[in-house]
C-alpha atoms as a PDB file:
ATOM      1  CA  UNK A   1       5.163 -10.154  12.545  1.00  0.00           C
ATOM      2  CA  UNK A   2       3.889  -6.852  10.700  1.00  0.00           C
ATOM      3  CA  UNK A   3       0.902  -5.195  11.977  1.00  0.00           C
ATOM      4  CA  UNK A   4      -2.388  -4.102   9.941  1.00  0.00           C
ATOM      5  CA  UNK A   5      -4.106  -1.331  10.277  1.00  0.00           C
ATOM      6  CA  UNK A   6      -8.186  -2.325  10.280  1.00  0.00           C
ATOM      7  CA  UNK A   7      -9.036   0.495   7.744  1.00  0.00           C
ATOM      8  CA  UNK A   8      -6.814  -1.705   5.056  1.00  0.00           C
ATOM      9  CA  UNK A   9      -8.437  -5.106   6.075  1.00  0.00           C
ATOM     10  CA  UNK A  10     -11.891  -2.955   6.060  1.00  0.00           C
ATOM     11  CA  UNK A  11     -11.261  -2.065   2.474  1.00  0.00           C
ATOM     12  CA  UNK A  12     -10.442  -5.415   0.944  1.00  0.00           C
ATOM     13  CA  UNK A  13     -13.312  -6.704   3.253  1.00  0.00           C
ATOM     14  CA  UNK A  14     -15.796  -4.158   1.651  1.00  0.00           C
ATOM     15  CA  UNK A  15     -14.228  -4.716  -2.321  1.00  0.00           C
ATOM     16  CA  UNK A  16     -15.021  -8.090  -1.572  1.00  0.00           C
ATOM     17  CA  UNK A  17     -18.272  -8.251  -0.338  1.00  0.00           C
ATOM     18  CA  UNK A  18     -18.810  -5.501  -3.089  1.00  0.00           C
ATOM     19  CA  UNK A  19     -18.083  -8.362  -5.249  1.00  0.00           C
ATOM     20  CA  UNK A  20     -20.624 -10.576  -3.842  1.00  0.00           C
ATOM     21  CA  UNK A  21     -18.232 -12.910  -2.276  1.00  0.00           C
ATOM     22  CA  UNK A  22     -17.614 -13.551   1.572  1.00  0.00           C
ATOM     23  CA  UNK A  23     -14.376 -12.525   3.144  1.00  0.00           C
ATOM     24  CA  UNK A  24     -14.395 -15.206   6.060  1.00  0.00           C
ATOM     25  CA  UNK A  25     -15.480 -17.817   3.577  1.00  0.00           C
ATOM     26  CA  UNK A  26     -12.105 -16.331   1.279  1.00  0.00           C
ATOM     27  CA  UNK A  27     -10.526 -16.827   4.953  1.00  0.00           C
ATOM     28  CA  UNK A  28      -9.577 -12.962   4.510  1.00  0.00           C
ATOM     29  CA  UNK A  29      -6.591 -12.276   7.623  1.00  0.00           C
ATOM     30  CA  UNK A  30      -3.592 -10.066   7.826  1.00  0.00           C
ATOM     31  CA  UNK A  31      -0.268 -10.886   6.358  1.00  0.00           C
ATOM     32  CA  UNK A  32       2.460 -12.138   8.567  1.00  0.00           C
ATOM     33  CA  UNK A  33       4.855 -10.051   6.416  1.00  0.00           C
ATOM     34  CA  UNK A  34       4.098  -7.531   4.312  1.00  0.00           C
ATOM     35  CA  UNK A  35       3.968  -6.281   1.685  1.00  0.00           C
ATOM     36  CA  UNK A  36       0.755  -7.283   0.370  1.00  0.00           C
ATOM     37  CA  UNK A  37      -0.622  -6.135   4.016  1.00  0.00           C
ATOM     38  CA  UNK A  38      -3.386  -9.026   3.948  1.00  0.00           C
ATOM     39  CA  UNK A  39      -3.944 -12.246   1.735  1.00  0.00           C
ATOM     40  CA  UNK A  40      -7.312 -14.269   1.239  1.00  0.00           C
ATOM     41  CA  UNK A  41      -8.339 -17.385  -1.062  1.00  0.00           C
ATOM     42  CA  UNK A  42      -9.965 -16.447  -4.240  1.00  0.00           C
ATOM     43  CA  UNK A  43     -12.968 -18.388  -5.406  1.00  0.00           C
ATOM     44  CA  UNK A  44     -10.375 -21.145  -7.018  1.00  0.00           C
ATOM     45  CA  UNK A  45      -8.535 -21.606  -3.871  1.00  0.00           C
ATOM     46  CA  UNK A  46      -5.446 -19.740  -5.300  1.00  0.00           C
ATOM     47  CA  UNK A  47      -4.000 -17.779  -1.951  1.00  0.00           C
ATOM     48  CA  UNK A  48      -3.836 -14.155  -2.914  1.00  0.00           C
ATOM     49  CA  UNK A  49      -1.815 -11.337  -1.471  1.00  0.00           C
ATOM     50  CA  UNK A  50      -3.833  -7.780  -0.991  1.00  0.00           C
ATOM     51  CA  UNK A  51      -2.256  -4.065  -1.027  1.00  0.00           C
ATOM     52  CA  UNK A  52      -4.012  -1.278  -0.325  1.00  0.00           C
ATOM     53  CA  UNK A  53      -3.152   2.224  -0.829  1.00  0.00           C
ATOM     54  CA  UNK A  54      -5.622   5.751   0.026  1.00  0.00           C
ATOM     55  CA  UNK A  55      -5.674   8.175  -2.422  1.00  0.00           C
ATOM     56  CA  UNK A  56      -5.096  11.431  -0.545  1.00  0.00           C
ATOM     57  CA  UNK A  57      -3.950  14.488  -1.185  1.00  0.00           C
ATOM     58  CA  UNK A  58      -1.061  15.035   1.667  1.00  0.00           C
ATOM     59  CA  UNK A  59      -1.096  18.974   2.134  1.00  0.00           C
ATOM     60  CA  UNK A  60      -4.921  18.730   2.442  1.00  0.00           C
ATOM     61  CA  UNK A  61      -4.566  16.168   5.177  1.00  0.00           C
ATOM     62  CA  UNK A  62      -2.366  18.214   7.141  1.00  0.00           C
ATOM     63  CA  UNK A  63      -4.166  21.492   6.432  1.00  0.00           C
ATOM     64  CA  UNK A  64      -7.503  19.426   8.362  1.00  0.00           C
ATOM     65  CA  UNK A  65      -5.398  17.941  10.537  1.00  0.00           C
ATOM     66  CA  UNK A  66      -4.834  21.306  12.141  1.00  0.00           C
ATOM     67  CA  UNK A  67      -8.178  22.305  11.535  1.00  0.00           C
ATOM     68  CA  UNK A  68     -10.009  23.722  14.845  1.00  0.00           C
ATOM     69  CA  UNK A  69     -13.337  23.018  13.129  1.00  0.00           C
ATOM     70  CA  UNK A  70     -15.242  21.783  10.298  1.00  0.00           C
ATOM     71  CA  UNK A  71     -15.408  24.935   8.605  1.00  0.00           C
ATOM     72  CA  UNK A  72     -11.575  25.024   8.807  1.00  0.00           C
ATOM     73  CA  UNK A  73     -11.172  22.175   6.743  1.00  0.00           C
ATOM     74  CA  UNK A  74     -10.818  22.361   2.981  1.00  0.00           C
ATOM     75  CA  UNK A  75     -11.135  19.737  -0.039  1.00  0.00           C
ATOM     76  CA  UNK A  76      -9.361  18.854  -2.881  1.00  0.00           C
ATOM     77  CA  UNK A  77     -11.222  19.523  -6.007  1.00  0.00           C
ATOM     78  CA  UNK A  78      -9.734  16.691  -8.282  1.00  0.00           C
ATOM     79  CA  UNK A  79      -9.738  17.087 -12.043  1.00  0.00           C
ATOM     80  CA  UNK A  80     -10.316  13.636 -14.157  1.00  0.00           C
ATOM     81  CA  UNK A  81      -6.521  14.281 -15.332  1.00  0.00           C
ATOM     82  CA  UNK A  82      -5.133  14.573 -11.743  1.00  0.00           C
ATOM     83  CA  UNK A  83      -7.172  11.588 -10.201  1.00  0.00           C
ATOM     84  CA  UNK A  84      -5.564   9.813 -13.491  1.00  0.00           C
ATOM     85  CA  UNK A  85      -2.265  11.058 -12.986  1.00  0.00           C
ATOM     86  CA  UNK A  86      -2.284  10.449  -9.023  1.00  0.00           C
ATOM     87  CA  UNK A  87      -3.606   6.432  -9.646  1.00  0.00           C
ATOM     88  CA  UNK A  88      -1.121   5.856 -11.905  1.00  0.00           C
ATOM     89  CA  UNK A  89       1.806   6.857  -9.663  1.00  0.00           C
ATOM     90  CA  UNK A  90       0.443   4.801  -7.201  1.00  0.00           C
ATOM     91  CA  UNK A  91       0.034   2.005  -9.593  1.00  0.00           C
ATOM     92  CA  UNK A  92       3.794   2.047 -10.429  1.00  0.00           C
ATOM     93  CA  UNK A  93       4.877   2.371  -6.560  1.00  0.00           C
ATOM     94  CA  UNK A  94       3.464  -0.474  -5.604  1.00  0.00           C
ATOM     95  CA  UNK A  95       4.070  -2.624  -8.677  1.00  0.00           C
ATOM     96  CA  UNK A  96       7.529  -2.282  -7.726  1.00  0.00           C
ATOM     97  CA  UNK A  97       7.263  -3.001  -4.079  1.00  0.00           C
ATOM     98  CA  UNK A  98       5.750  -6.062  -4.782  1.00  0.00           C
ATOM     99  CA  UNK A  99       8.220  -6.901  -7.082  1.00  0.00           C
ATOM    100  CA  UNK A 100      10.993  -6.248  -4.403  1.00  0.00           C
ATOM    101  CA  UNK A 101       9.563  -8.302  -1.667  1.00  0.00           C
ATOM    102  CA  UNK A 102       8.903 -11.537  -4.348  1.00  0.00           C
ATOM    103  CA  UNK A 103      12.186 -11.122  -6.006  1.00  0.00           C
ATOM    104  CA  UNK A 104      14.152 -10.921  -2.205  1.00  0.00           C
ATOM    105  CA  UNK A 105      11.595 -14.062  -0.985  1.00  0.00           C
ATOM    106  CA  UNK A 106      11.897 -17.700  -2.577  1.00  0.00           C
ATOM    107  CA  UNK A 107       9.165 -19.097  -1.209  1.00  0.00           C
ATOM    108  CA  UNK A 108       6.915 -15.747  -2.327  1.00  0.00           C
ATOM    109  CA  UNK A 109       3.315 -17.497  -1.326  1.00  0.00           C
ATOM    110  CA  UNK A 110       0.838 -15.868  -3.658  1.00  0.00           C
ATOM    111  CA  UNK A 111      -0.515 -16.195  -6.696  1.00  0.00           C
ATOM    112  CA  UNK A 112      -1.256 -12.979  -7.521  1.00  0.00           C
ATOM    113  CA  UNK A 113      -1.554  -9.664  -5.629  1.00  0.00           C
ATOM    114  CA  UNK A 114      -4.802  -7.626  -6.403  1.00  0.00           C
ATOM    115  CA  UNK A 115      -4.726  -3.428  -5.660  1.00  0.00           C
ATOM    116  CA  UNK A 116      -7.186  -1.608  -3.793  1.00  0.00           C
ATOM    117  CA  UNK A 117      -7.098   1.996  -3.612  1.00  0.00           C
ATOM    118  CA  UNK A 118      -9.562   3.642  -0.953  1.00  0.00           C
ATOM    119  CA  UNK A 119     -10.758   7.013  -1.442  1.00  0.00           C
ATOM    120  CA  UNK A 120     -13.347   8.988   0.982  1.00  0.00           C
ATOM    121  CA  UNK A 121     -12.620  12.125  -1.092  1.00  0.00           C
ATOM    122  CA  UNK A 122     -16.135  13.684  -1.257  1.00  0.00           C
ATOM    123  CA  UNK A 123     -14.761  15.456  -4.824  1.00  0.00           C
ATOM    124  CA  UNK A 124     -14.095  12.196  -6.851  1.00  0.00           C
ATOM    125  CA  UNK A 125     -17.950  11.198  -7.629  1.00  0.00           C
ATOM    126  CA  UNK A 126     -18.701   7.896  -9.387  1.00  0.00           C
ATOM    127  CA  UNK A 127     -19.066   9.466 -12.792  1.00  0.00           C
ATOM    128  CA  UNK A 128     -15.457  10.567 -12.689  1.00  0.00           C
ATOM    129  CA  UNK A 129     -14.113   7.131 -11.564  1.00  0.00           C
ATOM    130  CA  UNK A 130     -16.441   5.543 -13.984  1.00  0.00           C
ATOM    131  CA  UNK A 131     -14.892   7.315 -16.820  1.00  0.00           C
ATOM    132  CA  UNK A 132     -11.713   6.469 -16.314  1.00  0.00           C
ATOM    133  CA  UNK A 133     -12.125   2.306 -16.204  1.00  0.00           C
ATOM    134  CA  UNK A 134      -9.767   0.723 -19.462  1.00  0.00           C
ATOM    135  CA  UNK A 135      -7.578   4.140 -18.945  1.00  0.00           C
ATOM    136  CA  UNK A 136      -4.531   2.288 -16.951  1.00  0.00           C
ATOM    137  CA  UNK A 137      -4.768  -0.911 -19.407  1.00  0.00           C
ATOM    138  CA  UNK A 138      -1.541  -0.076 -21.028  1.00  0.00           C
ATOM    139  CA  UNK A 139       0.209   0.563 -17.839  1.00  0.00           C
ATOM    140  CA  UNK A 140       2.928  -1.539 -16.994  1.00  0.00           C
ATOM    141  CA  UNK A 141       2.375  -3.397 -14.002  1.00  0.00           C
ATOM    142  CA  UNK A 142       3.386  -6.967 -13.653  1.00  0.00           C
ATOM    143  CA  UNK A 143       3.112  -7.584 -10.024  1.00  0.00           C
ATOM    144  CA  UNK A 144      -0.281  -6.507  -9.800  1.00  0.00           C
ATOM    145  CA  UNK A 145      -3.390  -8.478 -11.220  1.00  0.00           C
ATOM    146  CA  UNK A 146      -6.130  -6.682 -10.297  1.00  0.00           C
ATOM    147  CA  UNK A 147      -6.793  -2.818  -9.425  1.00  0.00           C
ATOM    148  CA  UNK A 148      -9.823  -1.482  -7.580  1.00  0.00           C
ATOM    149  CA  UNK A 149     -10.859   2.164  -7.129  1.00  0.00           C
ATOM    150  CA  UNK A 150     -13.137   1.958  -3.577  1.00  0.00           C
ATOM    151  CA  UNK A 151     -14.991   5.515  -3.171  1.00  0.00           C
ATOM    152  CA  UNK A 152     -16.609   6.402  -0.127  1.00  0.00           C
ATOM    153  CA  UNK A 153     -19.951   5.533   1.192  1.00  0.00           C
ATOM    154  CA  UNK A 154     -22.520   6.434  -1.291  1.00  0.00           C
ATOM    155  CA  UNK A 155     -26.209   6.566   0.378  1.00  0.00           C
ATOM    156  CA  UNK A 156     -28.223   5.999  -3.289  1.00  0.00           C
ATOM    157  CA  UNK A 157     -26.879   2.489  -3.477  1.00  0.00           C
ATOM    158  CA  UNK A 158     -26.681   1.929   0.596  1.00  0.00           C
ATOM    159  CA  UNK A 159     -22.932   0.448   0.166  1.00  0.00           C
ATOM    160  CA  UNK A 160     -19.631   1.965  -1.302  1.00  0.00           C
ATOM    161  CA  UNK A 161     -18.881   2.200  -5.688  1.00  0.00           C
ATOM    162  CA  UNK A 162     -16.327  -0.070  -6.844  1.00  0.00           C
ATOM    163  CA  UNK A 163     -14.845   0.097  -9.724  1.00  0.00           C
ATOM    164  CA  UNK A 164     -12.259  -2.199 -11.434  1.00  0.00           C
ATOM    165  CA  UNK A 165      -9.720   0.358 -13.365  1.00  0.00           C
ATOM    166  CA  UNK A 166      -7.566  -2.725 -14.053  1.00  0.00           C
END
């Protein structure tokens, strides 16, 4: 049985509710196997498998990780090109993950798999993620129906930006 981590659940539990629907009514729960790393109903009653994926920048997580204080910490300034760039990659990963795990299971359970990508990078502000919705439309990605860019906590709207790149 493969474990979840509750910061994935907590992201497909916040796109959801994000989305105005309930995740215990959409009987959201971790995946037995993964990948997708936890399934839920959609509104039709279609089961639907769940990835999720942070956008981080890896030598800026190990350059805070050894951080001594807060002021020893540093950020990743992100252009729009880079953020584009970054999502993309990821995109492709786990388009061919999925694709792996359905091809090697016959009785693959889902409908569809949905994408969300978590971000609490302080650098990547709504505008920027905004701007880039109907970029990754031409991207080639046929184990993934949905994508979701979740950025972190934003206190004018009480809740945390989602936005639907795909």
């Amino acid at each position: 049985m493969g474990c979840i981590r509750p910061p994935e659940l907590d992201s497909v539990r916040d796109t959801l509710r994000v989305m105005g629907l309930d995740p215990q009514k959409l009987d959201l729960r971790p995946c037995e196997q993964a990948p997708p790393v936890c399934q839920s109903f959609d509104v039709s009653g279609k089961l639907v498998g769940w990835e999720v994926t942070g956008l981080n920048d890896p030598e800026v997580e190990e350059t805070n990780a050894e951080a001594n204080t807060v002021k020893g910490m540093v950020f990743r300034y992100w252009t729009e090109e880079e953020l584009v760039a970054k999502i993309a990659r990821t995109i492709k990963v786990k388009d061919s993950k999925i694709a792996k795990m359905r091809a090697g299971n016959s009785t693959w359970p889902f409908t569809y798999v949905n994408l969300v990508i978590p971000t609490d990078e302080i650098t990547v502000p709504r505008e920027m993620a905004d701007s880039m919705q109907g970029r990754f439309c031409t991207l080639e990605a046929n184990n993934l129906n949905e994508i979701y860019l979740l950025l972190s906590y934003d206190p004018a709207i009480k809740g945390r930006p989602l936005i639907q790149i795909r």
